[in-house]
C-alpha atoms as a PDB file:
ATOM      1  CA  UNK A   1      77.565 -19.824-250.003  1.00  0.00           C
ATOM      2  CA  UNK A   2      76.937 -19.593-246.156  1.00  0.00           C
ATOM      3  CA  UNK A   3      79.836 -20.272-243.985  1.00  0.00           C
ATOM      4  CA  UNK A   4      78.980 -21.543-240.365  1.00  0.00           C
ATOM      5  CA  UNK A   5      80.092 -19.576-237.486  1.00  0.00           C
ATOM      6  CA  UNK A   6      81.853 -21.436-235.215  1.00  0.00           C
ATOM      7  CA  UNK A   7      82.862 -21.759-231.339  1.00  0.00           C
ATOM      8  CA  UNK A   8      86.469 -21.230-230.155  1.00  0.00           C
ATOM      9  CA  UNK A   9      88.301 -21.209-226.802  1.00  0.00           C
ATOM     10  CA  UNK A  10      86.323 -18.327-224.646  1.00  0.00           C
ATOM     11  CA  UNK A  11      82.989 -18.947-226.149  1.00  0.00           C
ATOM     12  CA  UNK A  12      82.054 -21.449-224.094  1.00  0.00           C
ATOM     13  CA  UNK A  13      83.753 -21.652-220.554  1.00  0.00           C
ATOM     14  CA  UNK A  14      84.108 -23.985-218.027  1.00  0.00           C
ATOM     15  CA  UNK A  15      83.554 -22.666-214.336  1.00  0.00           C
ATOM     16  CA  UNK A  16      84.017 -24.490-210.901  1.00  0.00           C
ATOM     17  CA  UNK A  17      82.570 -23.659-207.175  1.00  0.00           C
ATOM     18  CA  UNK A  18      86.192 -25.082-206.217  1.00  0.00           C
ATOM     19  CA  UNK A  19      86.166 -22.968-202.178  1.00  0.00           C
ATOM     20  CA  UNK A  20      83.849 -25.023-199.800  1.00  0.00           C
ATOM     21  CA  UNK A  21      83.661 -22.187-198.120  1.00  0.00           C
ATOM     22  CA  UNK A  22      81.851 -20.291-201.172  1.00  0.00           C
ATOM     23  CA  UNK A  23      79.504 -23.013-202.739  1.00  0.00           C
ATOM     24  CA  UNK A  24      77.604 -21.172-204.815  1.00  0.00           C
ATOM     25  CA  UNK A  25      80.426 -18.449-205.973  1.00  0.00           C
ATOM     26  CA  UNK A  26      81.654 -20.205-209.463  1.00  0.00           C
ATOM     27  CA  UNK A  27      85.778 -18.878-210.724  1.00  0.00           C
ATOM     28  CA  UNK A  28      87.131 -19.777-214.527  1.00  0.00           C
ATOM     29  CA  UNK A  29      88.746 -23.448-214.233  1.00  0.00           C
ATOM     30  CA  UNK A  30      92.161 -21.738-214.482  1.00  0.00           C
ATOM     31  CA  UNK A  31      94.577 -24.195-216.687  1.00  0.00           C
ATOM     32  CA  UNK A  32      91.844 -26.328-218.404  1.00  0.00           C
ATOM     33  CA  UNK A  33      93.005 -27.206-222.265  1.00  0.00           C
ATOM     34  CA  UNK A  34      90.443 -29.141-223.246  1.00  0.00           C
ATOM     35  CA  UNK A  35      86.747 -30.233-221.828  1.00  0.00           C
ATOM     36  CA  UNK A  36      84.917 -32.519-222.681  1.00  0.00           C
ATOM     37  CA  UNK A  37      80.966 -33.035-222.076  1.00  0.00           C
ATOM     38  CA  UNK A  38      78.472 -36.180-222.936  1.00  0.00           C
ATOM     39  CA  UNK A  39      75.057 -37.317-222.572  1.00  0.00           C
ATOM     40  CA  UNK A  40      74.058 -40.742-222.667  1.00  0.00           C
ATOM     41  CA  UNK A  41      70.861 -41.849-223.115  1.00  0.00           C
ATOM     42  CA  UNK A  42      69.779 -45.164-221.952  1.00  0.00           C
ATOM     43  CA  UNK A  43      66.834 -46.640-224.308  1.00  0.00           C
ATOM     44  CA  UNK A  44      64.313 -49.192-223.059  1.00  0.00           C
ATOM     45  CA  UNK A  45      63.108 -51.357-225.401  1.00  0.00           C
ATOM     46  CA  UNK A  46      60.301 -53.880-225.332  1.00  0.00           C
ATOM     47  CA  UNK A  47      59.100 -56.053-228.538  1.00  0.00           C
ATOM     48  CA  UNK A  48      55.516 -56.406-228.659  1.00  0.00           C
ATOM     49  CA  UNK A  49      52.500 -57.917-230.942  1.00  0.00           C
ATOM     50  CA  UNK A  50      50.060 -56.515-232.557  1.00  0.00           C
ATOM     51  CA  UNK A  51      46.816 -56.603-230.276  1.00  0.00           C
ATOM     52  CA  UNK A  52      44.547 -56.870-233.292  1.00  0.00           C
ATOM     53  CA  UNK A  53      46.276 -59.185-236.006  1.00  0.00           C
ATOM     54  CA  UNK A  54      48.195 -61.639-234.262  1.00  0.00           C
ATOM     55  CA  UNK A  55      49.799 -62.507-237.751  1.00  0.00           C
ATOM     56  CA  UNK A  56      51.732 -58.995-238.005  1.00  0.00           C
ATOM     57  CA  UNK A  57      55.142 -58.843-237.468  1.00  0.00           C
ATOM     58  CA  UNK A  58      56.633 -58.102-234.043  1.00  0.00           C
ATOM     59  CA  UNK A  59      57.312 -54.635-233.602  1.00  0.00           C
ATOM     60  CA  UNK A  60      60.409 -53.167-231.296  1.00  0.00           C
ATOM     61  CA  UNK A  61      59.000 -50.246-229.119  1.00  0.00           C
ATOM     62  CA  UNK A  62      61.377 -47.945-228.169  1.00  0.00           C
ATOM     63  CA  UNK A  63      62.136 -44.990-225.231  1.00  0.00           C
ATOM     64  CA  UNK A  64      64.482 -43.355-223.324  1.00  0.00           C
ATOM     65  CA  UNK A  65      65.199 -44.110-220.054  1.00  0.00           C
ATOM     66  CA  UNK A  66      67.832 -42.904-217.463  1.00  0.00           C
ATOM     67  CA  UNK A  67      70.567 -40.380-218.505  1.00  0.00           C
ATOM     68  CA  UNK A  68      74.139 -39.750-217.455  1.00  0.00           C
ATOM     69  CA  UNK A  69      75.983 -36.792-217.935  1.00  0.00           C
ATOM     70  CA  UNK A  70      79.840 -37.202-217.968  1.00  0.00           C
ATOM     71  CA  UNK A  71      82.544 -34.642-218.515  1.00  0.00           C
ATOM     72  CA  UNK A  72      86.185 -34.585-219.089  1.00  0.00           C
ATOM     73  CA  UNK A  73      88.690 -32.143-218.033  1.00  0.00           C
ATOM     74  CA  UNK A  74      92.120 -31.890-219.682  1.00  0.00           C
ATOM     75  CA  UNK A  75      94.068 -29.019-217.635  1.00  0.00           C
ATOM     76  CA  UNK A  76      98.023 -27.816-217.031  1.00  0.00           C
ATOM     77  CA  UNK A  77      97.761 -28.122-213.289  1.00  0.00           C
ATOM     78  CA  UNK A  78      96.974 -24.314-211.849  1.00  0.00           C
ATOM     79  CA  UNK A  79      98.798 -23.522-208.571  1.00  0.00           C
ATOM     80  CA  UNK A  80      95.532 -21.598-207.241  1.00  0.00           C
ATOM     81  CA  UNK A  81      93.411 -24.980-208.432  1.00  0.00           C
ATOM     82  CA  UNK A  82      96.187 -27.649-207.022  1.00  0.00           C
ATOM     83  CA  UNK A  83      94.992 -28.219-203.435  1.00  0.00           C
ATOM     84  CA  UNK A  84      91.037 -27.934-204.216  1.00  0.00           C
ATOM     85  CA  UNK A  85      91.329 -30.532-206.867  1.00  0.00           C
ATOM     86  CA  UNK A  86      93.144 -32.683-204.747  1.00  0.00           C
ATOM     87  CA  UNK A  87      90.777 -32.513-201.907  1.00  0.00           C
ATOM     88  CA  UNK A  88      87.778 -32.530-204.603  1.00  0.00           C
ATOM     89  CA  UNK A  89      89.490 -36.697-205.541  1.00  0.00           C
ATOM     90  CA  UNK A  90      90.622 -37.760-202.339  1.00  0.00           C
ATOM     91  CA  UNK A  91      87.701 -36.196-200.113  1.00  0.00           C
ATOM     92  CA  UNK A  92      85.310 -37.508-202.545  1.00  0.00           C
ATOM     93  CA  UNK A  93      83.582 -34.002-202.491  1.00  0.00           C
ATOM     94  CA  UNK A  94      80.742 -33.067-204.701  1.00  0.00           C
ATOM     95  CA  UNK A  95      81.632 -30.190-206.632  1.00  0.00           C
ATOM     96  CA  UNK A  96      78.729 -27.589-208.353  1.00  0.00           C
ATOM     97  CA  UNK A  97      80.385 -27.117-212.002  1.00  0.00           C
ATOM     98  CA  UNK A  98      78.914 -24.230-214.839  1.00  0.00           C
ATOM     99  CA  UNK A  99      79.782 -24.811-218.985  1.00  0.00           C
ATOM    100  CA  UNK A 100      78.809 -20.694-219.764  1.00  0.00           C
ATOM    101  CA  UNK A 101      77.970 -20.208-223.168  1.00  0.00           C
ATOM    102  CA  UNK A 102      79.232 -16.718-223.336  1.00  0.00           C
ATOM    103  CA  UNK A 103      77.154 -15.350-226.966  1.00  0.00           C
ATOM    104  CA  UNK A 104      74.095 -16.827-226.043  1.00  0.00           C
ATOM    105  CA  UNK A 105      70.895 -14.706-227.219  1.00  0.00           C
ATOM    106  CA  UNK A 106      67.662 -14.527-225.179  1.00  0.00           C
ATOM    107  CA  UNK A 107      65.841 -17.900-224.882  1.00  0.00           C
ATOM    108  CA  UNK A 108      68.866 -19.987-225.751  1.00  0.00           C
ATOM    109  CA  UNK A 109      70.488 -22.323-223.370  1.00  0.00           C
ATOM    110  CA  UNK A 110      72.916 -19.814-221.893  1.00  0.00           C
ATOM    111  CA  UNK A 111      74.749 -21.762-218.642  1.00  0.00           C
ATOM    112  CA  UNK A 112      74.582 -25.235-218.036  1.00  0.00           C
ATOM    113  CA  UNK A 113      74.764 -26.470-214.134  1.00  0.00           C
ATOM    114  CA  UNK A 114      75.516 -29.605-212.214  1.00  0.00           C
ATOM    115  CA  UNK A 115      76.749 -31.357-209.130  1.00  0.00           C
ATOM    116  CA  UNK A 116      80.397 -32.583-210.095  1.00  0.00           C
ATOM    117  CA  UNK A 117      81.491 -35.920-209.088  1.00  0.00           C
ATOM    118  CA  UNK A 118      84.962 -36.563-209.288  1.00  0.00           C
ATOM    119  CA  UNK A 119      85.569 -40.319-210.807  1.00  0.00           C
ATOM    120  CA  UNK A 120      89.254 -40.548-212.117  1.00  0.00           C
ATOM    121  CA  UNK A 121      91.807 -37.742-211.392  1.00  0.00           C
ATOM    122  CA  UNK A 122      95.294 -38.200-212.700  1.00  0.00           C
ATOM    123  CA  UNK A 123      98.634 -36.319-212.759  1.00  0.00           C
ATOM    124  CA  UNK A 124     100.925 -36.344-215.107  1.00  0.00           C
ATOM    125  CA  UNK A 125     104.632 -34.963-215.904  1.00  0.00           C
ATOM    126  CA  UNK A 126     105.460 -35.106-211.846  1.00  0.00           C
ATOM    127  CA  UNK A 127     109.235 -35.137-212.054  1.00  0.00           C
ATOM    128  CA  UNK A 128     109.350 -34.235-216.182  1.00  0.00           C
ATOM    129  CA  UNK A 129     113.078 -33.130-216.851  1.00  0.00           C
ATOM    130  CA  UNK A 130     111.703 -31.008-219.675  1.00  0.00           C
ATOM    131  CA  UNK A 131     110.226 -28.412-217.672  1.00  0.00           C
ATOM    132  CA  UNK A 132     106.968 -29.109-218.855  1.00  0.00           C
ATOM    133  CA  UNK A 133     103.999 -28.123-216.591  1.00  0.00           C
ATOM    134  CA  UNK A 134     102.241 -30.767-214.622  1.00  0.00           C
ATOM    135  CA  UNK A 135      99.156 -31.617-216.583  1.00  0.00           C
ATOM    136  CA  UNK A 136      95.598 -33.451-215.055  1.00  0.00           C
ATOM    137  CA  UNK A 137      92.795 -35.131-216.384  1.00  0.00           C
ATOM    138  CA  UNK A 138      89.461 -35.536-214.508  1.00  0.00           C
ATOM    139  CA  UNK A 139      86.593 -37.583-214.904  1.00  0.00           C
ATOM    140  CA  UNK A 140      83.323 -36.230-213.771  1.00  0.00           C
ATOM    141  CA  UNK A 141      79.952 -37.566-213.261  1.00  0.00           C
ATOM    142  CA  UNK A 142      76.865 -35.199-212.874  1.00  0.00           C
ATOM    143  CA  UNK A 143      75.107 -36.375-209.724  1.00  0.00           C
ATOM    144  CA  UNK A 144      71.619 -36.277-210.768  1.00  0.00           C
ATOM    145  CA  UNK A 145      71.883 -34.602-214.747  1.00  0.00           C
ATOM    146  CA  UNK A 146      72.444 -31.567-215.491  1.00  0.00           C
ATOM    147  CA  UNK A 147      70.166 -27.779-215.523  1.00  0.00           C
ATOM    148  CA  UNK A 148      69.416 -25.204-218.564  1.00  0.00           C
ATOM    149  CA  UNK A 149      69.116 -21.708-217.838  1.00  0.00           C
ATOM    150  CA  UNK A 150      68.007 -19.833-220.597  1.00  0.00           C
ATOM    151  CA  UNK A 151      69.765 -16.257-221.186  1.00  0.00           C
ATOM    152  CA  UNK A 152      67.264 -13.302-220.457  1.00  0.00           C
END
């Protein structure tokens, strides 16, 4: 019997080019919890005869069309995070984000890259009594997809 190795927290991680002044200079996202990423595919489909033997069934053709990439960020709110994610929502700021795969061997996908756009941004526990931290949750949407770089 082969057990599967699996992923924990630290094998992949979730990086942010928060500083405007420092685009292209990607920090941990201090305080994140949980992240979640998706790709949906949009499929075209089309039914169509066949050009031969017009007494054949119709036949559905199917394939892909235009793709969104989404992500989710669940996060206790970070003091060193706090006023870039707030200017990230209100300013409406496009944001470059990186998901590192940290293990990755040569010729696997190693960091995935995209332009972060900030849908839904919410705060929670403001005022708590508990002395809970302040938590967030974020809803991204990759401008245009997202980029593979394979690990050397």
């Amino acid at each position: 019997m082969a057990l599967p190795v699996l992923h924990y927290r630290g094998d992949m991680v979730l990086m942010a080019a928060l500083d405007p002044a420092s685009p292209a200079v990607f920090a941990n996202f201090c305080g994140a919890t949980g992240v979640t990423i998706s790709v949906s595919n949009n499929m075209q489909e089309v039914q169509t005869g066949d050009c031969e033997d017009w007494n054949l069934p119709i036949q559905t053709l199917v394939a892909y069309g235009a793709q969104t990439v989404t992500m989710t960020i669940n996060a206790q709110l970070a003091r060193g995070n706090r006023d870039r994610i707030l200017r990230w929502a209100v300013d409406q700021l496009e944001i470059p984000l990186r998901l590192h795969i940290v293990d990755a061997a040569s010729g696997e996908i190693e960091y995935v890259d995209g332009i972060g756009m900030l849908g839904d941004f919410g705060l929670d526990g403001i005022g708590n009594t508990e002395g809970a931290v302040i938590t967030t949750s974020l809803t991204i949407r990759f401008k245009t997809g997202v980029e593979f770089t394979n690990a050397a």
